[in-house]
PDB file of N, CA and C in Angstrom:
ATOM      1  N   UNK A   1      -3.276 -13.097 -14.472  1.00  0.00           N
ATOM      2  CA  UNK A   1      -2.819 -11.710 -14.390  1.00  0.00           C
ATOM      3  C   UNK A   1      -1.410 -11.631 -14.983  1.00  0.00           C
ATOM      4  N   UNK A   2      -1.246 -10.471 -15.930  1.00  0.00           N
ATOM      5  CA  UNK A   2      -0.096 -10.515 -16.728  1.00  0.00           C
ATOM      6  C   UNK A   2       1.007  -9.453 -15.733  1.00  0.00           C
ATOM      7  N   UNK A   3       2.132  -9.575 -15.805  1.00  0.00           N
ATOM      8  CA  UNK A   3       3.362  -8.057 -15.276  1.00  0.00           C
ATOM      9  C   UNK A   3       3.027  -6.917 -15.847  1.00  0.00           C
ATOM     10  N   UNK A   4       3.576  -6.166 -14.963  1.00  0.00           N
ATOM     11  CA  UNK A   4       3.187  -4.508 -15.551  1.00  0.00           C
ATOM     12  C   UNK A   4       3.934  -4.311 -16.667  1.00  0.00           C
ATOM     13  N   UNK A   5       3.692  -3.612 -17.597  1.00  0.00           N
ATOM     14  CA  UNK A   5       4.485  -3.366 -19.141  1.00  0.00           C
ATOM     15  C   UNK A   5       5.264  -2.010 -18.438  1.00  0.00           C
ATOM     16  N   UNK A   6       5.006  -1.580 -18.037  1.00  0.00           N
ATOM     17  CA  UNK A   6       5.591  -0.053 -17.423  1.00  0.00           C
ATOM     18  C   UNK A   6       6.760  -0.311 -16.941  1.00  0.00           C
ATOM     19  N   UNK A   7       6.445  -1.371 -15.851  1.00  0.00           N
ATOM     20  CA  UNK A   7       7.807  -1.774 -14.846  1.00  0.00           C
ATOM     21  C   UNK A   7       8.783  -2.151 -15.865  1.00  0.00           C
ATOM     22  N   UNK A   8       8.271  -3.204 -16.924  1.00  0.00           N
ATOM     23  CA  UNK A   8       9.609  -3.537 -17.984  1.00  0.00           C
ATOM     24  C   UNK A   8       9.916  -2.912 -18.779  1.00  0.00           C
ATOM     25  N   UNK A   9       9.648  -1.845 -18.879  1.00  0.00           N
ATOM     26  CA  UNK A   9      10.056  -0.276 -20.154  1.00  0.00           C
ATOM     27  C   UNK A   9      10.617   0.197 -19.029  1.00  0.00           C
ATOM     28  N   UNK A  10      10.827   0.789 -17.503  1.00  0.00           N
ATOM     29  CA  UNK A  10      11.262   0.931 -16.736  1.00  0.00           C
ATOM     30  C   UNK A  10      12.945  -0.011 -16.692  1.00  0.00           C
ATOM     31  N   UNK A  11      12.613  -1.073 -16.384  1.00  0.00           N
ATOM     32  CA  UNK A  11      13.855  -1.758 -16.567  1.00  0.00           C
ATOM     33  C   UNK A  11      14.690  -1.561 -17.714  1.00  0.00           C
ATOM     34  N   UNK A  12      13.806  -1.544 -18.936  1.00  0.00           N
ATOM     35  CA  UNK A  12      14.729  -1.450 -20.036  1.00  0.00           C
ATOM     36  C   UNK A  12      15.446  -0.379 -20.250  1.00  0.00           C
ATOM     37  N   UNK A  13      14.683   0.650 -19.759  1.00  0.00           N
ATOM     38  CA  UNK A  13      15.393   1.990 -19.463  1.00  0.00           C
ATOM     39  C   UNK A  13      16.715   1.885 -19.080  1.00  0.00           C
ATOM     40  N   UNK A  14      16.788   0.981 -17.595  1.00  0.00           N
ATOM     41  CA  UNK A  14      17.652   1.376 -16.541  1.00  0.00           C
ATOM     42  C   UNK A  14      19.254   0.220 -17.470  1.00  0.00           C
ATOM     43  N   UNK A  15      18.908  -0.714 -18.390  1.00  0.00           N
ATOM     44  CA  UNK A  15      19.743  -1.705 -18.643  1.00  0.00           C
ATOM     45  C   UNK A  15      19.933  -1.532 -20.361  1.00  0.00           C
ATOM     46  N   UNK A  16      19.868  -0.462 -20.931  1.00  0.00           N
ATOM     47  CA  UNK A  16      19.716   0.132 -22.246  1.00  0.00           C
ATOM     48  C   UNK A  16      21.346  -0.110 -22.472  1.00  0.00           C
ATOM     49  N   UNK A  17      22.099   0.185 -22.202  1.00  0.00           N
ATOM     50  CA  UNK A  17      23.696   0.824 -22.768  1.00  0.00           C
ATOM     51  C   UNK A  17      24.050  -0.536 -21.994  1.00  0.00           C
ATOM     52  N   UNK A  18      23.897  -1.600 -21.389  1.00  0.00           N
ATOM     53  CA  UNK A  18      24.521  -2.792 -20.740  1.00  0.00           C
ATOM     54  C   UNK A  18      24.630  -4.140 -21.332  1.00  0.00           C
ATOM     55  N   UNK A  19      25.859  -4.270 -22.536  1.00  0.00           N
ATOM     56  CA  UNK A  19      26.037  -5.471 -23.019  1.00  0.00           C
ATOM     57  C   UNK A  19      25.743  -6.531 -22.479  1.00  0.00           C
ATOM     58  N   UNK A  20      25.619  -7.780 -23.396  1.00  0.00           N
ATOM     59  CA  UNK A  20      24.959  -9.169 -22.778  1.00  0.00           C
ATOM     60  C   UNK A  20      23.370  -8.923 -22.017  1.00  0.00           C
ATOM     61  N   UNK A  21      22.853  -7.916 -22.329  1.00  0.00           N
ATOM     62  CA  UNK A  21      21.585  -8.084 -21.565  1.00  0.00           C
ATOM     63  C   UNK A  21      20.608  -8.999 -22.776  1.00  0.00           C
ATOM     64  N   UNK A  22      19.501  -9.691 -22.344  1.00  0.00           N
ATOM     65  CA  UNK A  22      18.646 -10.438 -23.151  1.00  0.00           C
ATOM     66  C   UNK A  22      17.375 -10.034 -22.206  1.00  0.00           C
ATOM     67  N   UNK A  23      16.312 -10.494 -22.768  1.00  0.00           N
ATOM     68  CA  UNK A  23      14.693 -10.916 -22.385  1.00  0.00           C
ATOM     69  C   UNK A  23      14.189 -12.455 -21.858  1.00  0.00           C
ATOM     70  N   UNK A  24      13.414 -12.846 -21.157  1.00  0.00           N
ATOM     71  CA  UNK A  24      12.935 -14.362 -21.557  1.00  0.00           C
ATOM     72  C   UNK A  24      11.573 -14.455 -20.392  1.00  0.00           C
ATOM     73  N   UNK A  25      10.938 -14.765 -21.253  1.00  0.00           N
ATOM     74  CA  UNK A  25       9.689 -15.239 -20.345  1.00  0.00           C
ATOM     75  C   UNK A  25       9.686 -15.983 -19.215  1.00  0.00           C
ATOM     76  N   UNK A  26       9.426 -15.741 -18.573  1.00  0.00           N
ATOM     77  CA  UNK A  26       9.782 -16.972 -17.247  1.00  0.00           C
ATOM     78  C   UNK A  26       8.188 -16.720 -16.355  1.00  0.00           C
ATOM     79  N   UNK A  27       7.680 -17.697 -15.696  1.00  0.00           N
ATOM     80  CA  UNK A  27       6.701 -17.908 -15.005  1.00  0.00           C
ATOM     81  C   UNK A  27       5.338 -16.325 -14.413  1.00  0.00           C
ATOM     82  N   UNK A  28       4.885 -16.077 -16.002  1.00  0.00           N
ATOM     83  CA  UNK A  28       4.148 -15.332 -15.890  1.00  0.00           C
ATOM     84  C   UNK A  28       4.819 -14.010 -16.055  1.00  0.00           C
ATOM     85  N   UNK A  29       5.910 -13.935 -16.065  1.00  0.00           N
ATOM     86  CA  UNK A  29       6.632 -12.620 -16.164  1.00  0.00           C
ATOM     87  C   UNK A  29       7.382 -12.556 -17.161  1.00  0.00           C
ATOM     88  N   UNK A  30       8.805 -11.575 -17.191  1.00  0.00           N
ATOM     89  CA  UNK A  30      10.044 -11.363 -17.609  1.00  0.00           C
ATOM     90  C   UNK A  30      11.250 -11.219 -17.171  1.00  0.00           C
ATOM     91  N   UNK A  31      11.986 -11.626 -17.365  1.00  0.00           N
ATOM     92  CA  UNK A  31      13.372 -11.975 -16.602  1.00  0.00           C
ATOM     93  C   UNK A  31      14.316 -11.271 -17.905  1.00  0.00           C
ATOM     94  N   UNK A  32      15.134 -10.513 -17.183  1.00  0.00           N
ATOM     95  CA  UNK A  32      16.167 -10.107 -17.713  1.00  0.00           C
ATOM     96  C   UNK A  32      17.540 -10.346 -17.280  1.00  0.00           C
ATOM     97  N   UNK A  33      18.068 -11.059 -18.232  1.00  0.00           N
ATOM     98  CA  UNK A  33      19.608 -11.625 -18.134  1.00  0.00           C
ATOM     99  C   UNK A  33      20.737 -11.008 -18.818  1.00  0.00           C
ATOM    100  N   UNK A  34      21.807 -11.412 -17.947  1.00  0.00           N
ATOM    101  CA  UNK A  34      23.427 -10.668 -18.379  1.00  0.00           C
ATOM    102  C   UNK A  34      23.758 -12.243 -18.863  1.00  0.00           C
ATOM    103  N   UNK A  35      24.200 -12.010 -19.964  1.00  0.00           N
ATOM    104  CA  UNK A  35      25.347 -13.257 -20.140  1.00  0.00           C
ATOM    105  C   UNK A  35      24.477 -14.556 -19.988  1.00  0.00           C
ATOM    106  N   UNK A  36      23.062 -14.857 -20.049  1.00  0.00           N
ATOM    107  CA  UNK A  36      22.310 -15.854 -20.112  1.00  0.00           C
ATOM    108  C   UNK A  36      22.083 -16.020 -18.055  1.00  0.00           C
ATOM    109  N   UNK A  37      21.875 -15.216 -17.412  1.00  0.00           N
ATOM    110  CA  UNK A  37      21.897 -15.407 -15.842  1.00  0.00           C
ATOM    111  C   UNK A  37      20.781 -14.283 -15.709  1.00  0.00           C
ATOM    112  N   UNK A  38      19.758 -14.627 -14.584  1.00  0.00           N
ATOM    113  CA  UNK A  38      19.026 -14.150 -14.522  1.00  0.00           C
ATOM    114  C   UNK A  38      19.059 -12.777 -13.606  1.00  0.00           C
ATOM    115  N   UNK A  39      19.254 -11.230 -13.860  1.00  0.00           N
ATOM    116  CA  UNK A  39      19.411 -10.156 -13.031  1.00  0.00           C
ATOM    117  C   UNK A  39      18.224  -9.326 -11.965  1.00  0.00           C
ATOM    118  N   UNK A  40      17.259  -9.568 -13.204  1.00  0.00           N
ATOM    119  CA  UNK A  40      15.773  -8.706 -12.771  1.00  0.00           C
ATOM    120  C   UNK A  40      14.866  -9.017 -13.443  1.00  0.00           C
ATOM    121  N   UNK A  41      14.080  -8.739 -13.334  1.00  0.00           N
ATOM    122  CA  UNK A  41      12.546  -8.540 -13.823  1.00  0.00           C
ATOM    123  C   UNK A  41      11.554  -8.165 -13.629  1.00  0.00           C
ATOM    124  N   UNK A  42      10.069  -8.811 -13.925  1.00  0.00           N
ATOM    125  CA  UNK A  42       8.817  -8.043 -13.515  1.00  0.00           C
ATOM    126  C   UNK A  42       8.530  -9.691 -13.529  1.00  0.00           C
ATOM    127  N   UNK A  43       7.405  -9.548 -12.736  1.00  0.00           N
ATOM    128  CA  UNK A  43       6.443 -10.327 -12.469  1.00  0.00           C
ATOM    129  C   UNK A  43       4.404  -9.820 -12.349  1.00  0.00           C
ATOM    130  N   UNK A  44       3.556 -10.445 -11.950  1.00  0.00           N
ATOM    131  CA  UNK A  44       2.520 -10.004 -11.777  1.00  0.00           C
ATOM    132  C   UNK A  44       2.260  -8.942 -10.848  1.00  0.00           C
ATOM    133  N   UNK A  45       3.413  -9.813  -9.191  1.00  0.00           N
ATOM    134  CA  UNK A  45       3.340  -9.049  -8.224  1.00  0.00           C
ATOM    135  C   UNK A  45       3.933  -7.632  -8.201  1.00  0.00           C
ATOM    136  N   UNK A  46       4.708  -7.002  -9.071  1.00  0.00           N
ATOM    137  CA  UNK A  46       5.694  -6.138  -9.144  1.00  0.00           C
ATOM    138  C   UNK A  46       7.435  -6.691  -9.637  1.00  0.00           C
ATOM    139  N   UNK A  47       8.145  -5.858  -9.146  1.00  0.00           N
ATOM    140  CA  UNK A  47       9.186  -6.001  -9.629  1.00  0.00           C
ATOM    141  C   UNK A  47      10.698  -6.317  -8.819  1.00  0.00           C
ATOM    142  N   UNK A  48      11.630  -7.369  -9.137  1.00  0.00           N
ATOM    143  CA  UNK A  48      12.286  -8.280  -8.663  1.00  0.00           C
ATOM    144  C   UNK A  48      13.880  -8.252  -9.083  1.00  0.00           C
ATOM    145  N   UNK A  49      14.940  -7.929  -8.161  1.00  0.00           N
ATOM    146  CA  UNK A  49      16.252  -8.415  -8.607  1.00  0.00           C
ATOM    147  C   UNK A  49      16.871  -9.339  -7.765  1.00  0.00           C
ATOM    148  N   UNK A  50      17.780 -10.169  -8.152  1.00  0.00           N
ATOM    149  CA  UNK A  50      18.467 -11.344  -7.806  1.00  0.00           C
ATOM    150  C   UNK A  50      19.849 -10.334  -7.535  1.00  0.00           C
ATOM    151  N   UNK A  51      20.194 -10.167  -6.340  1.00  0.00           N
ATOM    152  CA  UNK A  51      20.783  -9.873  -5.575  1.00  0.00           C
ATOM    153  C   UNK A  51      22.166 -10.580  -5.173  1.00  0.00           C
ATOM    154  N   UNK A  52      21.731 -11.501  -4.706  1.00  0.00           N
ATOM    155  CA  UNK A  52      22.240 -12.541  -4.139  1.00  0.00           C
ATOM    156  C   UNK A  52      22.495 -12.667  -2.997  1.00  0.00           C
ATOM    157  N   UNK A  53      22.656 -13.346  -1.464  1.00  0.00           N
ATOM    158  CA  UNK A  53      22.254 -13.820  -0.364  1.00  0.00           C
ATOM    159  C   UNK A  53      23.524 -12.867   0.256  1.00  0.00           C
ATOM    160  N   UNK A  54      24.539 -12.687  -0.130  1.00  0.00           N
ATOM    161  CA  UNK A  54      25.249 -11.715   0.977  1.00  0.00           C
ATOM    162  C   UNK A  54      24.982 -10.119   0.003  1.00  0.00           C
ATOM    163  N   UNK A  55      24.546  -9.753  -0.752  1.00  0.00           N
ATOM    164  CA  UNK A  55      23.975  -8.436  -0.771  1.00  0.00           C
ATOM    165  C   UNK A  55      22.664  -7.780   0.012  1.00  0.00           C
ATOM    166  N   UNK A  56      22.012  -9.039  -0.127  1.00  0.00           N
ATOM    167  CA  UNK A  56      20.416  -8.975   0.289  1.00  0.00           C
ATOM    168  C   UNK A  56      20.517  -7.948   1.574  1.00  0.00           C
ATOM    169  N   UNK A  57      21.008  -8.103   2.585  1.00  0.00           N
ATOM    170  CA  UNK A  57      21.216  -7.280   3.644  1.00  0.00           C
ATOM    171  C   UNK A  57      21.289  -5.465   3.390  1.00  0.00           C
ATOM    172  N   UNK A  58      21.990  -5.689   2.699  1.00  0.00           N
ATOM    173  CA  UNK A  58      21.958  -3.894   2.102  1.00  0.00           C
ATOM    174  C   UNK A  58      20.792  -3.602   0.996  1.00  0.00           C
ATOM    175  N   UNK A  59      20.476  -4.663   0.653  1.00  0.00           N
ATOM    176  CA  UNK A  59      19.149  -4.164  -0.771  1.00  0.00           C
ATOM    177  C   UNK A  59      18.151  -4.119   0.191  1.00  0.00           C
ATOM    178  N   UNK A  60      17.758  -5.240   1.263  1.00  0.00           N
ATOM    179  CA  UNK A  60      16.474  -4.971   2.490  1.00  0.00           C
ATOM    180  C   UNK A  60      17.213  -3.400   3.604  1.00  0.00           C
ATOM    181  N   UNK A  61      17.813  -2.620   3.332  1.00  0.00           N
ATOM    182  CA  UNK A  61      18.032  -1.652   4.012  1.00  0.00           C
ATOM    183  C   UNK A  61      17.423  -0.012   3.266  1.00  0.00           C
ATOM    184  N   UNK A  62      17.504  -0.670   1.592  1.00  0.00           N
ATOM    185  CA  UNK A  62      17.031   0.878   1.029  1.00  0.00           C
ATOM    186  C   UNK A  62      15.189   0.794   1.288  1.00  0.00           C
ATOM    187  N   UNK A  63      14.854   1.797   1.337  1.00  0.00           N
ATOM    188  CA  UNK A  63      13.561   1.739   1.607  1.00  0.00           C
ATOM    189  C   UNK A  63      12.854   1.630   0.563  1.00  0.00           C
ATOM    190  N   UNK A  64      11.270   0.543   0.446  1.00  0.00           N
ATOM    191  CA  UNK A  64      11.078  -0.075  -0.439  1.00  0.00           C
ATOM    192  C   UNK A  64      10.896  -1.445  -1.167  1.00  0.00           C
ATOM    193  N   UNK A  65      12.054  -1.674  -0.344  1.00  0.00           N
ATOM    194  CA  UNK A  65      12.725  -2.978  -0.801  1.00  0.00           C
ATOM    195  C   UNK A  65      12.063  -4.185   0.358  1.00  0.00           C
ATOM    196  N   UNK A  66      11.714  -5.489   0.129  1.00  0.00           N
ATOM    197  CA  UNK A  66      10.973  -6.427   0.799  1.00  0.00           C
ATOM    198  C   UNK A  66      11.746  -7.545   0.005  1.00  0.00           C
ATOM    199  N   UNK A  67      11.869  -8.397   1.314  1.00  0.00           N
ATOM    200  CA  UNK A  67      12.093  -9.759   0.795  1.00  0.00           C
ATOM    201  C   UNK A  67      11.198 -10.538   0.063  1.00  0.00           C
ATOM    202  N   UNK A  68      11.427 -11.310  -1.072  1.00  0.00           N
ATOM    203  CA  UNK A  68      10.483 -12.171  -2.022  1.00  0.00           C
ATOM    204  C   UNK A  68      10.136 -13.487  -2.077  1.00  0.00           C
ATOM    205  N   UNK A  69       8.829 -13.312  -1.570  1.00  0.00           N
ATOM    206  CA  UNK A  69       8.483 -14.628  -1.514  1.00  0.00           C
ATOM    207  C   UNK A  69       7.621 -15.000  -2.412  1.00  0.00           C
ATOM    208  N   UNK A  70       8.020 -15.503  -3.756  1.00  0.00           N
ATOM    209  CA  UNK A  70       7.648 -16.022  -4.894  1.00  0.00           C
ATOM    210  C   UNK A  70       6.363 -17.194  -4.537  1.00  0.00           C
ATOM    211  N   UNK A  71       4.906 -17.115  -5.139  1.00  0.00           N
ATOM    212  CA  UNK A  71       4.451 -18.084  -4.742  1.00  0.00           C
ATOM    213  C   UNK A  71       4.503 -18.753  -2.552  1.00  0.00           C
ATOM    214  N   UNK A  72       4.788 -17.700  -2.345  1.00  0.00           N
ATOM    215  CA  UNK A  72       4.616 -17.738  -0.769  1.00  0.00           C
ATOM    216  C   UNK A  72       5.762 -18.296  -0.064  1.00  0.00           C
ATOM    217  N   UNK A  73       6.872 -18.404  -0.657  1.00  0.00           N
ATOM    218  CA  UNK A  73       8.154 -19.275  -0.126  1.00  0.00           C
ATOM    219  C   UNK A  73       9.356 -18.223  -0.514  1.00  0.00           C
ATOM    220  N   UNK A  74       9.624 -17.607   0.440  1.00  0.00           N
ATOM    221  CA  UNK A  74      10.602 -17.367   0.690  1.00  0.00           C
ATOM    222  C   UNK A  74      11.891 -17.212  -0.415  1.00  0.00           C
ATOM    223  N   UNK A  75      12.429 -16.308  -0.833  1.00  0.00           N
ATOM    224  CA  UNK A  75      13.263 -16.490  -1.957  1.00  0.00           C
ATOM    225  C   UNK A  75      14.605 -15.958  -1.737  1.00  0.00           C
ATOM    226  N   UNK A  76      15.528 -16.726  -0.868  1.00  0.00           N
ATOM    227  CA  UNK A  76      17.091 -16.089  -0.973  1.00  0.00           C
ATOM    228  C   UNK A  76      17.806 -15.405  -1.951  1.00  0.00           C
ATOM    229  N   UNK A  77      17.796 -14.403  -1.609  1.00  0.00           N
ATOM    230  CA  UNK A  77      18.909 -13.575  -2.760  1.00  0.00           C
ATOM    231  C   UNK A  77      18.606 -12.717  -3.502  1.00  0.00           C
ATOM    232  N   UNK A  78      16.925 -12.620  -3.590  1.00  0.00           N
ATOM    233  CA  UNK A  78      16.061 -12.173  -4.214  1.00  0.00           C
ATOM    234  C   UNK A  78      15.573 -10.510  -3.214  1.00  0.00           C
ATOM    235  N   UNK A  79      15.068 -10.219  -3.968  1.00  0.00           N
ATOM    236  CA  UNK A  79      14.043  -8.937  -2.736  1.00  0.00           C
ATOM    237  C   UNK A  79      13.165  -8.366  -4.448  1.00  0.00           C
ATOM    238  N   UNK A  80      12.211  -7.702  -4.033  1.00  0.00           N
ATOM    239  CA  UNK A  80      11.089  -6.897  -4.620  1.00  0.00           C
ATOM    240  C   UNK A  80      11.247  -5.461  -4.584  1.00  0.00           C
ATOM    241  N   UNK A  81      11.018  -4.643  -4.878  1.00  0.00           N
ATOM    242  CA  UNK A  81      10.565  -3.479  -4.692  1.00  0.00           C
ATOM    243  C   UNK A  81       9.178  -3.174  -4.921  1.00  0.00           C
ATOM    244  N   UNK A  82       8.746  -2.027  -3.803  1.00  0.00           N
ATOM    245  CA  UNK A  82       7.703  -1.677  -4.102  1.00  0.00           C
ATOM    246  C   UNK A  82       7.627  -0.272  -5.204  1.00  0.00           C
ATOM    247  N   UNK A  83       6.361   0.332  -5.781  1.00  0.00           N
ATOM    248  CA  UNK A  83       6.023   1.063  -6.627  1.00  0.00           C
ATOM    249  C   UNK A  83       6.949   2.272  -6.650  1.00  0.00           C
ATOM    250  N   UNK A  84       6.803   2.615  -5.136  1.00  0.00           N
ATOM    251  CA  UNK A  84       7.523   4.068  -4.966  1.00  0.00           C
ATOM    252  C   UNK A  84       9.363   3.981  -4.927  1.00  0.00           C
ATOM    253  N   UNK A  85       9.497   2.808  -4.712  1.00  0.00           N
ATOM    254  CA  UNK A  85      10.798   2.392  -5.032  1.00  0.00           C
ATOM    255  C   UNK A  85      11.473   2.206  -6.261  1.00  0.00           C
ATOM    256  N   UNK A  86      10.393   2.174  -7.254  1.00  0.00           N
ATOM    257  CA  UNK A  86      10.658   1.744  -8.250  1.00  0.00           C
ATOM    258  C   UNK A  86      10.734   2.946  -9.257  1.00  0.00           C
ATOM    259  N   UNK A  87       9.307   4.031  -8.614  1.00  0.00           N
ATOM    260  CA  UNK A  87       9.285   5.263  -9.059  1.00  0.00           C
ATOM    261  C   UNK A  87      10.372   6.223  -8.733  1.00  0.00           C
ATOM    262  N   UNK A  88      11.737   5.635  -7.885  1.00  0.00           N
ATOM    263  CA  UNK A  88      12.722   6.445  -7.334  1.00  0.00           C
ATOM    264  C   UNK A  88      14.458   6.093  -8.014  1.00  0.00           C
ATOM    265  N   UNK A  89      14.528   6.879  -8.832  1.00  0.00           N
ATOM    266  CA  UNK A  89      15.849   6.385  -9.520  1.00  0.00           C
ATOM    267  C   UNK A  89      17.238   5.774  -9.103  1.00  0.00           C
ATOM    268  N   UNK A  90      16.934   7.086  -8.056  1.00  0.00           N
ATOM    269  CA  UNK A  90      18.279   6.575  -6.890  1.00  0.00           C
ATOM    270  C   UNK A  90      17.998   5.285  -6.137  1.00  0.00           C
ATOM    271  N   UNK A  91      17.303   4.498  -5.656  1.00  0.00           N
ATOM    272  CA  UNK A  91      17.135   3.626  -4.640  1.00  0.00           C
ATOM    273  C   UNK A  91      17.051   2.536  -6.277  1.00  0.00           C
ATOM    274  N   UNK A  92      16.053   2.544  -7.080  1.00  0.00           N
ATOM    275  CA  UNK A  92      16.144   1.554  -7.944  1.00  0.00           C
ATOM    276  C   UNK A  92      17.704   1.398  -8.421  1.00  0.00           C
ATOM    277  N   UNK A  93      18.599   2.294  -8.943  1.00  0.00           N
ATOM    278  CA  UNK A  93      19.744   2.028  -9.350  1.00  0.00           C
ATOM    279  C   UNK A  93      20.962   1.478  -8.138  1.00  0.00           C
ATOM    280  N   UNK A  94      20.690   1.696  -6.890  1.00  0.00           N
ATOM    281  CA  UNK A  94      21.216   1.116  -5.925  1.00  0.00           C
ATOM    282  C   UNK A  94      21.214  -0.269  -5.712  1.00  0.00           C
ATOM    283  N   UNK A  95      19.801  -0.807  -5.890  1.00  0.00           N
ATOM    284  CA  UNK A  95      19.493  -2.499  -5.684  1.00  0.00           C
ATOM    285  C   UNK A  95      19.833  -2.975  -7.369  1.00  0.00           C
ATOM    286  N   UNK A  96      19.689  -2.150  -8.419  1.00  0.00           N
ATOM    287  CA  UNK A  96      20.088  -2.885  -9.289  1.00  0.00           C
ATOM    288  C   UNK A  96      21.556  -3.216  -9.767  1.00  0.00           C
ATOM    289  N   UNK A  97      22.509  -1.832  -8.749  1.00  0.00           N
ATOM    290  CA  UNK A  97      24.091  -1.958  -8.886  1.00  0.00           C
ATOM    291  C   UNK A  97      24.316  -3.771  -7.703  1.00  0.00           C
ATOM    292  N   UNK A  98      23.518  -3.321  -6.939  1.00  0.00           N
ATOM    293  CA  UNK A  98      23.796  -4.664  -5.868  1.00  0.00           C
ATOM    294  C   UNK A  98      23.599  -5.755  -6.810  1.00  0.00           C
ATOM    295  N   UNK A  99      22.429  -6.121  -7.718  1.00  0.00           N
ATOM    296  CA  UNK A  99      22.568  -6.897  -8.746  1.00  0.00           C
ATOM    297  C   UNK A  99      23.114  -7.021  -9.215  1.00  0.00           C
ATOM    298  N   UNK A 100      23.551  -6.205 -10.190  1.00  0.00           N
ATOM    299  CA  UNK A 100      25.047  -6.667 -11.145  1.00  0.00           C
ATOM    300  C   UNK A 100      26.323  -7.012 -10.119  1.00  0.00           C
ATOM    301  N   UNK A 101      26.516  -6.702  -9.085  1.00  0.00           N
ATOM    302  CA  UNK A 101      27.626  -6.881  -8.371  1.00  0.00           C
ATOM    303  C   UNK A 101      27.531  -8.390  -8.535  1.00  0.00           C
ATOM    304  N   UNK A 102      26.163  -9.334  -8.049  1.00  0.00           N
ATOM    305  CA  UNK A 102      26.214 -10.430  -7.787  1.00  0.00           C
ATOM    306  C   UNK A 102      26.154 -11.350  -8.928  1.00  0.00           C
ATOM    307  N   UNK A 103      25.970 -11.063  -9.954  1.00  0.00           N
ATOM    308  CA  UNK A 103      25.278 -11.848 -11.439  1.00  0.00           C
ATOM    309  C   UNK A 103      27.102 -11.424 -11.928  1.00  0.00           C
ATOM    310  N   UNK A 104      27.512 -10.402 -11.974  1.00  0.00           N
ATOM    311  CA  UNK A 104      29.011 -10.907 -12.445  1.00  0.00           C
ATOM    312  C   UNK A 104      29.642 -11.498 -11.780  1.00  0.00           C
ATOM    313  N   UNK A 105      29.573 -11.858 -11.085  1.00  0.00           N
ATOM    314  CA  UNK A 105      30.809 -13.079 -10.154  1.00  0.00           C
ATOM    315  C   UNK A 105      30.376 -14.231 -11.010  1.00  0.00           C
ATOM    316  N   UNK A 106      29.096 -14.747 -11.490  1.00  0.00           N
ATOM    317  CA  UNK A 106      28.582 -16.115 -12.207  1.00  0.00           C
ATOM    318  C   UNK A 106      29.307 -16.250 -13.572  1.00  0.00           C
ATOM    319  N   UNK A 107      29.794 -17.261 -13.815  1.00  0.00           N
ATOM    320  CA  UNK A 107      30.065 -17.616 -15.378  1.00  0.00           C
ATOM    321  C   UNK A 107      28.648 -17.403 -16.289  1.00  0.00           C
ATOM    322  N   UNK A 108      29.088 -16.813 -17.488  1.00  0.00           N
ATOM    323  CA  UNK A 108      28.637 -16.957 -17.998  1.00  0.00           C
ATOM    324  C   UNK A 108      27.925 -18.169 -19.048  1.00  0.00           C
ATOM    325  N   UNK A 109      26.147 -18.323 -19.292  1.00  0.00           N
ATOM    326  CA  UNK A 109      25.700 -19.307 -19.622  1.00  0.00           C
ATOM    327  C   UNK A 109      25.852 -19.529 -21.086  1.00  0.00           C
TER     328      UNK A 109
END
């Protein structure tokens, strides 16, 4: 089973005007990176930002949002959104500002 093409025209939408962004295939999906670091993406299951472990608390508070357990294990730092979350501009641009908050603190790769 391939990622939704929607969800990543969706993303690309939301990360259009944001220097250092790239593409890269990663495990059945797409991963989108700042500066070579991984921010978001799509996967089979839906769609995924790297947060990071002291944001996570406020990204599992917008509604929508579920912790990710990749392959059934648990994924720190990470969370999902579901459809209607995703279909919601305001709540998607909320978990994806929590993203960039956490992916710029990282050096760049």
């Amino acid at each position: 089973m391939s990622y939704d093409e929607g969800l990543a025209d969706l993303m690309r939408g939301d990360l259009t005007d944001t220097p250092g962004i790239s593409e890269k295939r990663m495990f059945g999906g797409l991963a989108f990176m700042l500066d070579g670091n991984m921010l978001c993406g799509v996967h089979p299951g839906g769609a995924m930002y790297r947060v990071g472990k002291d944001n996570e608390p406020f990204a599992l508070a917008i509604p929508g949002a579920r912790e990710m357990a990749f392959t059934g294990r648990r994924m720190g730092g990470f969370v999902e959104l579901d459809d209607e979350a995703m279909a919601d501009d305001t709540r998607r641009t909320r978990v994806l500002d929590l993203a960039f908050d956490f992916i710029r603190t990282m050096p760049a790769k």
